[in-house]
PDB file of N, CA and C in Angstrom:
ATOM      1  N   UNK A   1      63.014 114.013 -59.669  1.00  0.00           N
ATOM      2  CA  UNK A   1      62.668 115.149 -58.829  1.00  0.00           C
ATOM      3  C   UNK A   1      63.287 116.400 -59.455  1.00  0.00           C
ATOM      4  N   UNK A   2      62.494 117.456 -59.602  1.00  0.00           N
ATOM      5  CA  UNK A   2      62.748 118.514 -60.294  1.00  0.00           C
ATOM      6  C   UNK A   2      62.268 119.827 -59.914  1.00  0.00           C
ATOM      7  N   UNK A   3      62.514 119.631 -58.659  1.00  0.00           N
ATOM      8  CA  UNK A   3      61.744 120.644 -58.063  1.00  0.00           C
ATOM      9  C   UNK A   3      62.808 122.246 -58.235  1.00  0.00           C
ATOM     10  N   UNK A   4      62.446 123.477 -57.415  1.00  0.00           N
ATOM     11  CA  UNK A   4      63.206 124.760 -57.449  1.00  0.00           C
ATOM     12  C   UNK A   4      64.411 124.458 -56.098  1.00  0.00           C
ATOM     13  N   UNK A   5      65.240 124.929 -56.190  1.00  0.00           N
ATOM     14  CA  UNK A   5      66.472 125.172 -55.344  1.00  0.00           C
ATOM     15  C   UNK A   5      65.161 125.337 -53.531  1.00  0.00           C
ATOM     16  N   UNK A   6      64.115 126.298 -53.769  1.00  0.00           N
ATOM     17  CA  UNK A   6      64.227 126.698 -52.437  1.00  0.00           C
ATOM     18  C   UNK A   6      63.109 125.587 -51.951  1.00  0.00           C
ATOM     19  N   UNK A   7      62.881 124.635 -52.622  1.00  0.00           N
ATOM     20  CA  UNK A   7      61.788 123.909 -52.226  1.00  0.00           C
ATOM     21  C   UNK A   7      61.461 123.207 -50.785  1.00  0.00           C
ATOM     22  N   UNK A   8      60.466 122.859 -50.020  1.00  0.00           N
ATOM     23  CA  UNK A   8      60.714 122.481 -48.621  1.00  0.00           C
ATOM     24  C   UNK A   8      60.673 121.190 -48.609  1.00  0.00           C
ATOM     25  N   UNK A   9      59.771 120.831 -49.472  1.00  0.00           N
ATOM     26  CA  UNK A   9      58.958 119.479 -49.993  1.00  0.00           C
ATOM     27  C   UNK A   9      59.873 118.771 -50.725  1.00  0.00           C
ATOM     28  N   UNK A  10      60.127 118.928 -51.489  1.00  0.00           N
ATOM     29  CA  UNK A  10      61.215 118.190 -52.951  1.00  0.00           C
ATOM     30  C   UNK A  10      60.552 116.866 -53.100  1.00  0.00           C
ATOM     31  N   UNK A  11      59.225 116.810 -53.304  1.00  0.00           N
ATOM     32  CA  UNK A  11      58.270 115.828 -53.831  1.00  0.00           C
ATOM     33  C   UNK A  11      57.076 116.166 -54.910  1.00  0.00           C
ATOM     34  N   UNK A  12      57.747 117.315 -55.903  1.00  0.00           N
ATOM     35  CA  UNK A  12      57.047 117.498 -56.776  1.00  0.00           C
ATOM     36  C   UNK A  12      57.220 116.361 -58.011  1.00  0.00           C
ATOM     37  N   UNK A  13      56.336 116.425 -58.826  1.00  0.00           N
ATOM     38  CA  UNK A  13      56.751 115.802 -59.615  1.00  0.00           C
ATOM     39  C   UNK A  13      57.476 116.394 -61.123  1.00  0.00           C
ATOM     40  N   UNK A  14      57.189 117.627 -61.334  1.00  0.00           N
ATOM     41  CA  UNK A  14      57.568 118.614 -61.620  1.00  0.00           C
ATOM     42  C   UNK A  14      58.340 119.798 -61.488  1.00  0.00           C
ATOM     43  N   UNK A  15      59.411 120.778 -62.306  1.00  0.00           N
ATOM     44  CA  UNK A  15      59.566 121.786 -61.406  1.00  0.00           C
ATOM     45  C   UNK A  15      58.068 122.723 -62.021  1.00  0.00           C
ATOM     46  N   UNK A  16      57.232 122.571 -62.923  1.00  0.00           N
ATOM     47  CA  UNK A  16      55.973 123.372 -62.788  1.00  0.00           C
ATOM     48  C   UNK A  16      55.081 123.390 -61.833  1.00  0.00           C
ATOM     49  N   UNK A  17      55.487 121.820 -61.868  1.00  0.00           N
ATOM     50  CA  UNK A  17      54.352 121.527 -60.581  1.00  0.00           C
ATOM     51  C   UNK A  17      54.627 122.126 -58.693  1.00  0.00           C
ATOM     52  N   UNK A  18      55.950 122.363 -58.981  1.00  0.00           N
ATOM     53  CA  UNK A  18      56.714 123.321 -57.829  1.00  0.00           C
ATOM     54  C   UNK A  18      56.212 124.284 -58.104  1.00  0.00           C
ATOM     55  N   UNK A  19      56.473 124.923 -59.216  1.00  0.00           N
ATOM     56  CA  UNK A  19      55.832 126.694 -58.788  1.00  0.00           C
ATOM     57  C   UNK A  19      54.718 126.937 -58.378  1.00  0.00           C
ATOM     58  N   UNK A  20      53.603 126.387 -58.878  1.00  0.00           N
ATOM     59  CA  UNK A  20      52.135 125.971 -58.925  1.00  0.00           C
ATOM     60  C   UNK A  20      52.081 125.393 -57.527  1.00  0.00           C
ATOM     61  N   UNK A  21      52.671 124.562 -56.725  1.00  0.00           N
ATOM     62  CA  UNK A  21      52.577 124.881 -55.328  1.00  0.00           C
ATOM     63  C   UNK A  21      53.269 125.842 -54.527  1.00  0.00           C
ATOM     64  N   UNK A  22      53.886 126.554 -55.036  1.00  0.00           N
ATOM     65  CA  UNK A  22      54.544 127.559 -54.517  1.00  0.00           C
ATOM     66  C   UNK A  22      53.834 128.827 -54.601  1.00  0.00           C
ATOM     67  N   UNK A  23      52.775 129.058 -55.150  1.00  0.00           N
ATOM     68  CA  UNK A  23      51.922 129.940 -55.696  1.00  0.00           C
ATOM     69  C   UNK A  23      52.802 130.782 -55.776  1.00  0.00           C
ATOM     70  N   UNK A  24      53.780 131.085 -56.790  1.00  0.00           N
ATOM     71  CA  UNK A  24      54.729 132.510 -57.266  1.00  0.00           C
ATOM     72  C   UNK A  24      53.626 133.338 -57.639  1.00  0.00           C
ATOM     73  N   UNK A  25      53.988 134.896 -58.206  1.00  0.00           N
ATOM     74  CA  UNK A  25      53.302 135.959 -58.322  1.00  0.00           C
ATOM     75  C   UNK A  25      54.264 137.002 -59.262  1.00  0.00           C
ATOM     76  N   UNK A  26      53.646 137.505 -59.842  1.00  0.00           N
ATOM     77  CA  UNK A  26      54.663 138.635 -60.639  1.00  0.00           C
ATOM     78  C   UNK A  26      54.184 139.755 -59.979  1.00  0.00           C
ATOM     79  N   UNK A  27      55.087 140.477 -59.902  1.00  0.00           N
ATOM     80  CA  UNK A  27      55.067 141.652 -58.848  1.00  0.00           C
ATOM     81  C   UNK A  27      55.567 143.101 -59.566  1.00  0.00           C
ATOM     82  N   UNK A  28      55.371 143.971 -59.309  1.00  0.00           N
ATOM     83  CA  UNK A  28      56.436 145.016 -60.281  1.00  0.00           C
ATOM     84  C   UNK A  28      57.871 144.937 -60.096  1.00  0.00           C
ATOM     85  N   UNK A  29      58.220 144.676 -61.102  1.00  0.00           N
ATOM     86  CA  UNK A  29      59.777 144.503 -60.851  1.00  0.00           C
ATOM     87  C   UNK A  29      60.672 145.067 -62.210  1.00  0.00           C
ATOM     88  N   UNK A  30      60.156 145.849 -63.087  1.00  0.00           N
ATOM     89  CA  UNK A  30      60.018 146.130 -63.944  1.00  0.00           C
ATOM     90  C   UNK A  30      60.569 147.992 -63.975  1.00  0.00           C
ATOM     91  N   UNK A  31      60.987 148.327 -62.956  1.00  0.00           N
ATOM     92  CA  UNK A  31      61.258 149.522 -62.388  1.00  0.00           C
ATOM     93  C   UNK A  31      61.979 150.723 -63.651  1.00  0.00           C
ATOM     94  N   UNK A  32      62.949 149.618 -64.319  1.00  0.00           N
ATOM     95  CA  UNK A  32      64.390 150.292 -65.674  1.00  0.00           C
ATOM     96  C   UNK A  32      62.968 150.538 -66.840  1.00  0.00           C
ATOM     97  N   UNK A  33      62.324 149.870 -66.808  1.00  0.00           N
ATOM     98  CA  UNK A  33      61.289 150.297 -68.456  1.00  0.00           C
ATOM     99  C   UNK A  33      59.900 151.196 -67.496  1.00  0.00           C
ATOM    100  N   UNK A  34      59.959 151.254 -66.834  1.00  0.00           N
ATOM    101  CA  UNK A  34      59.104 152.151 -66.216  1.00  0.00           C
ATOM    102  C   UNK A  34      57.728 151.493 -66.021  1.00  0.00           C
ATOM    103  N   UNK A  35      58.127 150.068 -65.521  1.00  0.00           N
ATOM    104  CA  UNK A  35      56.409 149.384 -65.561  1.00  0.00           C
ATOM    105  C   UNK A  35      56.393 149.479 -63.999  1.00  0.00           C
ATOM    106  N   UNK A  36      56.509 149.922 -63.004  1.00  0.00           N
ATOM    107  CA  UNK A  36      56.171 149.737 -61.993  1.00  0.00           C
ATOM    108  C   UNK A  36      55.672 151.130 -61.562  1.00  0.00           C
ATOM    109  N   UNK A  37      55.094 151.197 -60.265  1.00  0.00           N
ATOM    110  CA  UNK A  37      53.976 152.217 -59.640  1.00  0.00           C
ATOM    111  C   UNK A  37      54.523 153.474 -59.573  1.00  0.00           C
ATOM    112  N   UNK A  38      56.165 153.894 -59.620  1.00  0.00           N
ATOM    113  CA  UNK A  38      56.880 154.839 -59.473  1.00  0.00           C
ATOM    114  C   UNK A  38      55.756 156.185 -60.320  1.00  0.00           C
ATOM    115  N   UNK A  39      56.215 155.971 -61.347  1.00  0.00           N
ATOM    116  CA  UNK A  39      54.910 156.676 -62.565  1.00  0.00           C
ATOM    117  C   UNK A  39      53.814 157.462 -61.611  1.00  0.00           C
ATOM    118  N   UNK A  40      53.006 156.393 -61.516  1.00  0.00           N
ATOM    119  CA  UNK A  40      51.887 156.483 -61.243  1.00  0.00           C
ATOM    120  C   UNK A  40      51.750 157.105 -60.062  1.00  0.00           C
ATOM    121  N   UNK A  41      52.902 157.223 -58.681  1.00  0.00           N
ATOM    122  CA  UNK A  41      52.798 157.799 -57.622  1.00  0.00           C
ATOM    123  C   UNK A  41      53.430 159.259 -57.909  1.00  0.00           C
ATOM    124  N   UNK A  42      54.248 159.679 -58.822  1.00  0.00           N
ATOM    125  CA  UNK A  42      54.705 160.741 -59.350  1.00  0.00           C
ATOM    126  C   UNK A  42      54.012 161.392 -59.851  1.00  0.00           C
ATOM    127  N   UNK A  43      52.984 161.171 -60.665  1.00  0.00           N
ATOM    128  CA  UNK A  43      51.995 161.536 -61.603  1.00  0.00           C
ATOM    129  C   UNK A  43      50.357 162.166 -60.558  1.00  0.00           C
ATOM    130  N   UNK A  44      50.841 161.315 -59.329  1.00  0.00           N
ATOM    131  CA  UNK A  44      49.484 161.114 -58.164  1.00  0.00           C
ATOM    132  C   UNK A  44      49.880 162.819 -57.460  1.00  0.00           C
ATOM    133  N   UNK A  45      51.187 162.958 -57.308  1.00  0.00           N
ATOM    134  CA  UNK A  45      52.028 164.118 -56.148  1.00  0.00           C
ATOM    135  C   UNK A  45      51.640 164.996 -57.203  1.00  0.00           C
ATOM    136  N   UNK A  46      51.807 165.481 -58.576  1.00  0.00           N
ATOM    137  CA  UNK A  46      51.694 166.478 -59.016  1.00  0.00           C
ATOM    138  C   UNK A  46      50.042 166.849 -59.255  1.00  0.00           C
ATOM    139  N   UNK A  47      49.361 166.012 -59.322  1.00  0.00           N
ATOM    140  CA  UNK A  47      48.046 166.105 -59.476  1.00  0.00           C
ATOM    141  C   UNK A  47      47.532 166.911 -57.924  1.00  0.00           C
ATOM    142  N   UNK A  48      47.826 166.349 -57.028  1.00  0.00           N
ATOM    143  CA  UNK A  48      47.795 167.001 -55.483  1.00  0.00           C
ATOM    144  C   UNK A  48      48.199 167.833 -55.269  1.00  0.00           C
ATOM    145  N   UNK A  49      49.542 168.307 -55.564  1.00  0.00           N
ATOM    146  CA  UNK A  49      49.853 169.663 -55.749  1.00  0.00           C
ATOM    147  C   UNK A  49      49.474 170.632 -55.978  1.00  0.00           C
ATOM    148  N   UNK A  50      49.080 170.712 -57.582  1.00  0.00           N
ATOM    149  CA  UNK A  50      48.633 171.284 -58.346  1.00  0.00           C
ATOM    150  C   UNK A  50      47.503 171.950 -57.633  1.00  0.00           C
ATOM    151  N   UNK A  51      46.066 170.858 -57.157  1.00  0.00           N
ATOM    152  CA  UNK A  51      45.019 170.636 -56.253  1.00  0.00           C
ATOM    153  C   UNK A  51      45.062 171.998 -55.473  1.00  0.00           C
ATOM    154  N   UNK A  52      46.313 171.253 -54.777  1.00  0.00           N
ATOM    155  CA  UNK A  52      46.296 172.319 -53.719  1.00  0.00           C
ATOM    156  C   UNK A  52      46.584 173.485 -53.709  1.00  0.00           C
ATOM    157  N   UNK A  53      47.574 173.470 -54.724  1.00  0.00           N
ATOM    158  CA  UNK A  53      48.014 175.717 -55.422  1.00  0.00           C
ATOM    159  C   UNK A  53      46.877 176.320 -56.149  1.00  0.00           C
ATOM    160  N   UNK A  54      45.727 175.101 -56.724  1.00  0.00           N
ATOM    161  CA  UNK A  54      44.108 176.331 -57.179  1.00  0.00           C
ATOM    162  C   UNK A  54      43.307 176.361 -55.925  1.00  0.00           C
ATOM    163  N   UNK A  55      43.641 175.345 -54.934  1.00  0.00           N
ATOM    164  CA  UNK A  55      42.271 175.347 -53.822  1.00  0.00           C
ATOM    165  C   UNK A  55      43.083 176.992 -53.091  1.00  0.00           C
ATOM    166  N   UNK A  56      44.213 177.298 -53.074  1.00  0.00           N
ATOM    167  CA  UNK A  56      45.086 178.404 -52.121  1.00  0.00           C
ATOM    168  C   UNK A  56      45.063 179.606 -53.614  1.00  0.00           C
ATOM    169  N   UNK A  57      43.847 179.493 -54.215  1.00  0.00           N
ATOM    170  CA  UNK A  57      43.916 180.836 -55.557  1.00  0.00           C
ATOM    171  C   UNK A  57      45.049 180.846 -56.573  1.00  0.00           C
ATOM    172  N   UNK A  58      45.999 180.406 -56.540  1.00  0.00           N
ATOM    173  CA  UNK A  58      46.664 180.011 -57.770  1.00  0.00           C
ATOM    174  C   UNK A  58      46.714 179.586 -58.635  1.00  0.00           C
ATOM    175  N   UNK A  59      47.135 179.766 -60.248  1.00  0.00           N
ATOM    176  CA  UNK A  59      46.306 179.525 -61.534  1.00  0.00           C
ATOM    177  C   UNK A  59      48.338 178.961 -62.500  1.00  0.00           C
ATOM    178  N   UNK A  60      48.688 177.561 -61.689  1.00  0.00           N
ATOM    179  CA  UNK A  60      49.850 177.436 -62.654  1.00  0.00           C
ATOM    180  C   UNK A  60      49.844 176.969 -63.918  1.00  0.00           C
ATOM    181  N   UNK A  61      51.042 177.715 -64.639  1.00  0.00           N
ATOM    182  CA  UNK A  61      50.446 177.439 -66.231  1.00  0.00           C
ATOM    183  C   UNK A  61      50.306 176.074 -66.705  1.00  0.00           C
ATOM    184  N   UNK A  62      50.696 174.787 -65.851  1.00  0.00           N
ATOM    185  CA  UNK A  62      50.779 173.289 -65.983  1.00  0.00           C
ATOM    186  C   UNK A  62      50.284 172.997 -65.125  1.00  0.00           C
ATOM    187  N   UNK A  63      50.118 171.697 -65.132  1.00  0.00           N
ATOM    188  CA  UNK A  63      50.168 170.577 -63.472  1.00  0.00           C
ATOM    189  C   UNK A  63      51.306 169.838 -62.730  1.00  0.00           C
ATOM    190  N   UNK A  64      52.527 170.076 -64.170  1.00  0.00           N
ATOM    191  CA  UNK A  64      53.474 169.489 -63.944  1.00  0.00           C
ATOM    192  C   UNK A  64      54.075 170.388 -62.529  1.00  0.00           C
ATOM    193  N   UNK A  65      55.079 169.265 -62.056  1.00  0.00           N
ATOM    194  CA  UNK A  65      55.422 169.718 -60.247  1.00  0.00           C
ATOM    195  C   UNK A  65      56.423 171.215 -60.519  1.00  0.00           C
ATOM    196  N   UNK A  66      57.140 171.394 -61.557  1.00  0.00           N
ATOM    197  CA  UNK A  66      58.269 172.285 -61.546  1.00  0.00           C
ATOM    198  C   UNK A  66      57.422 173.652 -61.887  1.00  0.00           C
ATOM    199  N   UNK A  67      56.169 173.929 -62.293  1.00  0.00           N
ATOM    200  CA  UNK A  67      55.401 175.068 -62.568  1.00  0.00           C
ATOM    201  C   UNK A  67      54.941 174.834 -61.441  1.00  0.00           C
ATOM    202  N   UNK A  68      54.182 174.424 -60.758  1.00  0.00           N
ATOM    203  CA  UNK A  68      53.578 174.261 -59.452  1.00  0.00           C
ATOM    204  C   UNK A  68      54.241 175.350 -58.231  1.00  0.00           C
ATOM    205  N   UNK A  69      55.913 174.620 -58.129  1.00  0.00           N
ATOM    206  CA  UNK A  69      56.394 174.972 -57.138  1.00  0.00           C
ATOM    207  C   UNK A  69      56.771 176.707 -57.820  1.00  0.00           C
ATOM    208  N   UNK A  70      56.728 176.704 -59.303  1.00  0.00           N
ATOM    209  CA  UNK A  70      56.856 178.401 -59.223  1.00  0.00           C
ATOM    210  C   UNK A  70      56.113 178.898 -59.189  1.00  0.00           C
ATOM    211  N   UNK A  71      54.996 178.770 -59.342  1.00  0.00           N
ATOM    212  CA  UNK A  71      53.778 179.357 -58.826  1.00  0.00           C
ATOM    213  C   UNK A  71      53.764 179.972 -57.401  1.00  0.00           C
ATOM    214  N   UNK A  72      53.976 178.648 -56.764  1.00  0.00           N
ATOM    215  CA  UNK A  72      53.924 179.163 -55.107  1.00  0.00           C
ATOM    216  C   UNK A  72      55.077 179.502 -54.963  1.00  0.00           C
ATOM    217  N   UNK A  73      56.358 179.418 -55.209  1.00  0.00           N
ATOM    218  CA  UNK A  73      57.275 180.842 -54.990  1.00  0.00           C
ATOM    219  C   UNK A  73      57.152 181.661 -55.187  1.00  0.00           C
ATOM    220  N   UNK A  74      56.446 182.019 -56.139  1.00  0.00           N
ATOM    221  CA  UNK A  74      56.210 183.544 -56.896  1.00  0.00           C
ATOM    222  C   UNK A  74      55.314 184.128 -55.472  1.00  0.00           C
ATOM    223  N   UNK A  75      54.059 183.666 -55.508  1.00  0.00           N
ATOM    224  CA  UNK A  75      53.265 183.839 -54.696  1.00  0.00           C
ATOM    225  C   UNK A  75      53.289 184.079 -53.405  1.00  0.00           C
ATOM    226  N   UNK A  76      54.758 183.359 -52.572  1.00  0.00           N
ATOM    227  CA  UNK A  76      55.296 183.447 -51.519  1.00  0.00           C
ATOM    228  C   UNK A  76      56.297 185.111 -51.337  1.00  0.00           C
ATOM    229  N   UNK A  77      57.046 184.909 -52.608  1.00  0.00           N
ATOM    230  CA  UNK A  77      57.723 186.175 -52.762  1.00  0.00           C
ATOM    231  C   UNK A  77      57.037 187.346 -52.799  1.00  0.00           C
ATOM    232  N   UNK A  78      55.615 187.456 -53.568  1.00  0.00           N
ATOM    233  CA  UNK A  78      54.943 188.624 -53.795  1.00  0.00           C
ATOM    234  C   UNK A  78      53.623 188.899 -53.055  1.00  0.00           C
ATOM    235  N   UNK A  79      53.437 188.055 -52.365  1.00  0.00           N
ATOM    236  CA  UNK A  79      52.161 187.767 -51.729  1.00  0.00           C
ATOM    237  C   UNK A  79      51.057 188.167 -52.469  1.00  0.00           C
ATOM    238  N   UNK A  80      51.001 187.630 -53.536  1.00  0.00           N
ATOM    239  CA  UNK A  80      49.618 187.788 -54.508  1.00  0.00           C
ATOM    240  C   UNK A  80      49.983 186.223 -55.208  1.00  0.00           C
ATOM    241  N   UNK A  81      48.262 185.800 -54.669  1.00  0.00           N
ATOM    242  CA  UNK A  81      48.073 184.432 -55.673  1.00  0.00           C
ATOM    243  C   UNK A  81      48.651 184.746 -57.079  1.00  0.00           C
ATOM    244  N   UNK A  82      49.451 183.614 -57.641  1.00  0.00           N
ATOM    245  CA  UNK A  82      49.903 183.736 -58.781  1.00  0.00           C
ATOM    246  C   UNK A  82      49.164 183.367 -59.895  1.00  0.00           C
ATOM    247  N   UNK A  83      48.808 183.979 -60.982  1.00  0.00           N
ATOM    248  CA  UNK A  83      47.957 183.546 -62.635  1.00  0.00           C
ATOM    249  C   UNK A  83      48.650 184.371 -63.103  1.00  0.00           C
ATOM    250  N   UNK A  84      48.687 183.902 -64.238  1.00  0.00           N
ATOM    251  CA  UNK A  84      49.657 184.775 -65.732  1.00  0.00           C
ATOM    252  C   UNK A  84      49.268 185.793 -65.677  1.00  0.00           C
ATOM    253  N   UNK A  85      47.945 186.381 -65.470  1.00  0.00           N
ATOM    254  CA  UNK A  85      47.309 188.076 -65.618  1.00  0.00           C
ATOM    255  C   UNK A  85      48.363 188.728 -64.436  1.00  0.00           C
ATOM    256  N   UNK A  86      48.124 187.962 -63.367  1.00  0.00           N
ATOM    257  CA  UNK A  86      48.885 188.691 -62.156  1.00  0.00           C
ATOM    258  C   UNK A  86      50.469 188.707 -62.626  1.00  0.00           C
ATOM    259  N   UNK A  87      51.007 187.995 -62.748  1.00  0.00           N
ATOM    260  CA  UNK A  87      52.449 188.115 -62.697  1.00  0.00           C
ATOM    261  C   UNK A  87      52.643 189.370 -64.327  1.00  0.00           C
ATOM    262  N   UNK A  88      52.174 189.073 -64.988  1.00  0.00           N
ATOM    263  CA  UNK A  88      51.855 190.084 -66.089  1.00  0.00           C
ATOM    264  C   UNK A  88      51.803 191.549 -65.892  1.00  0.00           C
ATOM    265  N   UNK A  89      50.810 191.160 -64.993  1.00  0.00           N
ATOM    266  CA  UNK A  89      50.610 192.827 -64.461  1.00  0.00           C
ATOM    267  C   UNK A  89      51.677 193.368 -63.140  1.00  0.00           C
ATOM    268  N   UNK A  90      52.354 192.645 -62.672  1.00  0.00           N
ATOM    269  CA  UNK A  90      53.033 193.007 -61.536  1.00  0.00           C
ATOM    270  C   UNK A  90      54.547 192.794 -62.102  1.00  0.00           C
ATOM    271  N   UNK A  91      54.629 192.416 -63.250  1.00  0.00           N
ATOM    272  CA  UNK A  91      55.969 192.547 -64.263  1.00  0.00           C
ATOM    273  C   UNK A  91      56.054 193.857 -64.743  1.00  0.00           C
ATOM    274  N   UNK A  92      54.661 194.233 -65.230  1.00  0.00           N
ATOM    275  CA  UNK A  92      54.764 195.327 -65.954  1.00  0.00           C
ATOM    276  C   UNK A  92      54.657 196.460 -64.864  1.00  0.00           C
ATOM    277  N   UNK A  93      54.506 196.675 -63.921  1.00  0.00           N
ATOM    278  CA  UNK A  93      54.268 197.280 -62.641  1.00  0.00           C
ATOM    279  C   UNK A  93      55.693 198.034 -62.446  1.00  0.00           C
ATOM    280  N   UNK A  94      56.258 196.704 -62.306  1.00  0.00           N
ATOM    281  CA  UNK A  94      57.398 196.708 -61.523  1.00  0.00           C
ATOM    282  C   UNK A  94      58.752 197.612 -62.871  1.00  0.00           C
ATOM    283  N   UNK A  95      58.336 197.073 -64.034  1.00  0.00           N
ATOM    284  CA  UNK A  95      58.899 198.908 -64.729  1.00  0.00           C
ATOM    285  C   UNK A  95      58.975 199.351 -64.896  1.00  0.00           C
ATOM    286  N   UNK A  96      57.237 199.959 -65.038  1.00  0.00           N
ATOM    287  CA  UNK A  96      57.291 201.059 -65.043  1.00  0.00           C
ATOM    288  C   UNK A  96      57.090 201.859 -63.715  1.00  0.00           C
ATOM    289  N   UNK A  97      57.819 201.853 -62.770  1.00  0.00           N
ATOM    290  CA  UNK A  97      58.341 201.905 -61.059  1.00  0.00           C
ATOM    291  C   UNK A  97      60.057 202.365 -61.353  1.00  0.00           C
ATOM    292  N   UNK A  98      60.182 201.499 -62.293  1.00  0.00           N
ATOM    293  CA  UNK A  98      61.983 202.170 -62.453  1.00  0.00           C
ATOM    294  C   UNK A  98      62.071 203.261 -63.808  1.00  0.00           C
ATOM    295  N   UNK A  99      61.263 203.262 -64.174  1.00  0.00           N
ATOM    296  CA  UNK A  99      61.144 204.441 -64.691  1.00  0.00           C
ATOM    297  C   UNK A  99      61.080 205.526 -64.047  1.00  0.00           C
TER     298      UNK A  99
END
């Protein structure tokens, strides 16, 4: 008898033949090399983001989340949808004002 520690049965004849009634499964578990869904749900938030700062007129220079959120700060701070022309022009605005 050679079955696994958690077996109920312990009438395999095998311990393969244990797993194989045990129907095991590989699952993500793989988290340290980056094989599990983490990625992929990270990768999902910035894509949505992004989504949502062009559907609200904003033009960030990436998709990545850290341009995103300056986009819409900028935009929050100045109340003008943010694109490079705009912040460009409201850079250059803004010195020749202190002049």
């Amino acid at each position: 008898m050679s079955c696994t520690s958690g077996c109920a049965t312990r009438d395999h004849s095998s311990y393969a033949d244990c797993l194989r009634n045990k129907r095991s499964r590989v699952g993500w578990a793989a988290e340290a090399r980056g094989l599990d869904a983490t990625g992929q749900k990270r990768w999902q938030g910035e894509i949505d983001a992004y989504r949502s700062a062009v559907a609200q007129g904003m033009d960030p220079d990436t998709s990545q989340m850290s341009s995103v959120r300056q986009a819409e700060a900028w935009s929050n701070q100045t109340g003008i949808a943010y694109t490079h022309e705009n912040a460009t022009e409201h850079r250059t605005n803004q010195a020749l004002e202190r002049i």
